[in-house]
Protein backbone atom coordinates (compact mmCIF):
# COMPACT_ATOMS: atom_id res chain seq x y z
CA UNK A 1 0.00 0.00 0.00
CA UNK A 2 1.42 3.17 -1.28
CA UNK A 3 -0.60 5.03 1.75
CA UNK A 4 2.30 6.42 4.18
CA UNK A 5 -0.22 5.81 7.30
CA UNK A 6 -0.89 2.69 6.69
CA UNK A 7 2.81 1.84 5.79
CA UNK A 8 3.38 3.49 9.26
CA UNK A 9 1.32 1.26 11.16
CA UNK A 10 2.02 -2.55 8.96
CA UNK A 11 5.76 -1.07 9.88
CA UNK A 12 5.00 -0.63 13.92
CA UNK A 13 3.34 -4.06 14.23
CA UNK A 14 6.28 -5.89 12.33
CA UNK A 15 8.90 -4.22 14.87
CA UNK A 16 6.74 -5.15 17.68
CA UNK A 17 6.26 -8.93 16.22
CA UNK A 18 9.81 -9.28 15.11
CA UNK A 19 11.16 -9.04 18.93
CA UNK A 20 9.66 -12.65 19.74
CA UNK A 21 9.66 -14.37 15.80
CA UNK A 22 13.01 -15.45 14.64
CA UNK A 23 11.95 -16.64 11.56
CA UNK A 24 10.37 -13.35 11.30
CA UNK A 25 13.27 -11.56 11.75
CA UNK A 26 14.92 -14.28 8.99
CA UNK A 27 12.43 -13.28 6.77
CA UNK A 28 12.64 -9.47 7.03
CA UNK A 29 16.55 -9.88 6.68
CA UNK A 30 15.34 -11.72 2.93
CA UNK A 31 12.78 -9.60 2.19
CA UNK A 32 14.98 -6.84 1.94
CA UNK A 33 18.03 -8.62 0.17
CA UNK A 34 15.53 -9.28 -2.28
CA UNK A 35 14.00 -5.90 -2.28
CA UNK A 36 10.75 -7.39 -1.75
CA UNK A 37 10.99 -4.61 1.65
CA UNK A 38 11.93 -1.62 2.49
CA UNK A 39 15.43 -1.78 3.49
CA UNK A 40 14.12 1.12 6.14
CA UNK A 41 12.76 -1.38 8.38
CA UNK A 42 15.72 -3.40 8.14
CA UNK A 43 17.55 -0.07 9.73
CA UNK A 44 14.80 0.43 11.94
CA UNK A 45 14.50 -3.23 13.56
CA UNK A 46 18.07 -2.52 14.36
CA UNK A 47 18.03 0.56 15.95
CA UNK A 48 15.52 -0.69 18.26
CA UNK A 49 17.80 -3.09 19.44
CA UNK A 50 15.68 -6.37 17.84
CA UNK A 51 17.44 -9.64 19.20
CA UNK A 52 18.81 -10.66 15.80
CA UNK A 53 20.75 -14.16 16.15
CA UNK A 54 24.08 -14.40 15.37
CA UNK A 55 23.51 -16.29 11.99
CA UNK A 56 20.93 -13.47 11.55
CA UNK A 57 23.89 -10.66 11.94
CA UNK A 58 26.21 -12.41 9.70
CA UNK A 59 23.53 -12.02 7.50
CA UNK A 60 23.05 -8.62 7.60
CA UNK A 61 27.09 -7.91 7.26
CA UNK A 62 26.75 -9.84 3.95
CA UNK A 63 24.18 -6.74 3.10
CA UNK A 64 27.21 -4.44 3.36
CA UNK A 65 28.38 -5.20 0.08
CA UNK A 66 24.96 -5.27 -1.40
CA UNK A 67 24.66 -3.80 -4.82
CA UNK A 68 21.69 -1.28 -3.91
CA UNK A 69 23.13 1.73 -1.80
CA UNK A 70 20.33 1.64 0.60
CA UNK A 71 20.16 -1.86 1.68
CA UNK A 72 24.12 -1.02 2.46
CA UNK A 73 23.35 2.18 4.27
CA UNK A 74 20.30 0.12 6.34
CA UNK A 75 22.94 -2.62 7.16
CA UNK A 76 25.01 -0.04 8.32
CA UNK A 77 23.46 0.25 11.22
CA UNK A 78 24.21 -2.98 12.53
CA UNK A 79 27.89 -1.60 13.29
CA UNK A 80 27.36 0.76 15.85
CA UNK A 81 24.80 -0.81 17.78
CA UNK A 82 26.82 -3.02 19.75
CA UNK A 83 25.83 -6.57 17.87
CA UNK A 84 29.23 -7.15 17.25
CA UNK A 85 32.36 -7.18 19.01
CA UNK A 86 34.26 -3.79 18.56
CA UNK A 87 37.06 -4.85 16.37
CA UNK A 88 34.69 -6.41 13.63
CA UNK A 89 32.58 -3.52 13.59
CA UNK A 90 35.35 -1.47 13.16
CA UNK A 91 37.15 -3.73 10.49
CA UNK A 92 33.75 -3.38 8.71
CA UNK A 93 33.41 0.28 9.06
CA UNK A 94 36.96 0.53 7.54
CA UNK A 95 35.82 -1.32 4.75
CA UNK A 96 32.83 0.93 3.93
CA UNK A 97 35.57 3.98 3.55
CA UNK A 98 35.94 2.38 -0.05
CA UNK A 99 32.40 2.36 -0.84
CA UNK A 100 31.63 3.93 -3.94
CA UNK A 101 28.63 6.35 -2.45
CA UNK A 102 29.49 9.24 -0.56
CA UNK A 103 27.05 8.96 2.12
CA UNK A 104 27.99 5.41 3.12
CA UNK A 105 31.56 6.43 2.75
CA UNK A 106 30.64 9.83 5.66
CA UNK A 107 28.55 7.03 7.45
CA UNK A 108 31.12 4.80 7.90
CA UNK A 109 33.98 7.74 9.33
CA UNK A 110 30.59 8.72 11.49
CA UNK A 111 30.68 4.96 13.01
CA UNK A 112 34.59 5.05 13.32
CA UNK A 113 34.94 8.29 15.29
CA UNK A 114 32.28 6.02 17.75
CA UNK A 115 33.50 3.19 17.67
CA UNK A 116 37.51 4.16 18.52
């Protein structure tokens, strides 16, 4: 649905669902690999701290070196929200300093001044 309420709300109640459902959260990692999703909720599952699995987070890395620049700027997220262990966030971060889009590039010296 193209309507930005109703987006708003279908969004709120997947967040909410996606804390207890790890499949769910399997399937919104998917979803937005195959652009099927808005790689938006991807960022914003994250930032609310969702209890992705460690199989789940290597997923998400693997998103860093996506070929769509916003499904690697959502993933970025999952560096500086402490689901890693500093040093691989930070060897990922360093990474994303070679990306060929500015704002992922500013994004990832953002994370680094954090993160060290």
């Amino acid at each position: 649905d193209q309507r930005h309420d109703v987006n708003k709300i279908a969004d709120e109640e997947i967040l909410v669902r996606l804390v207890d459902d790890d499949r769910l959260r399997t399937q919104l990692i998917d979803r937005v690999r195959e652009e099927r999703l808005s790689s938006g909720l991807l960022s914003h599952a994250i930032s609310k701290r969702t209890p992705f699995s460690s199989i789940q987070i290597g997923q998400i890395c693997l998103l860093l070196s996506n070929d769509k620049k916003r499904i690697r700027y959502a993933a970025m997220a999952v560096l500086g929200k402490n689901y890693l262990p500093q040093d691989r966030a930070h060897e990922l971060a360093q990474l994303r300093l070679a990306d060929s889009d500015e704002e992922i590039r500013d994004y990832a010296r953002s994370l680094l001044s954090k993160i060290e």
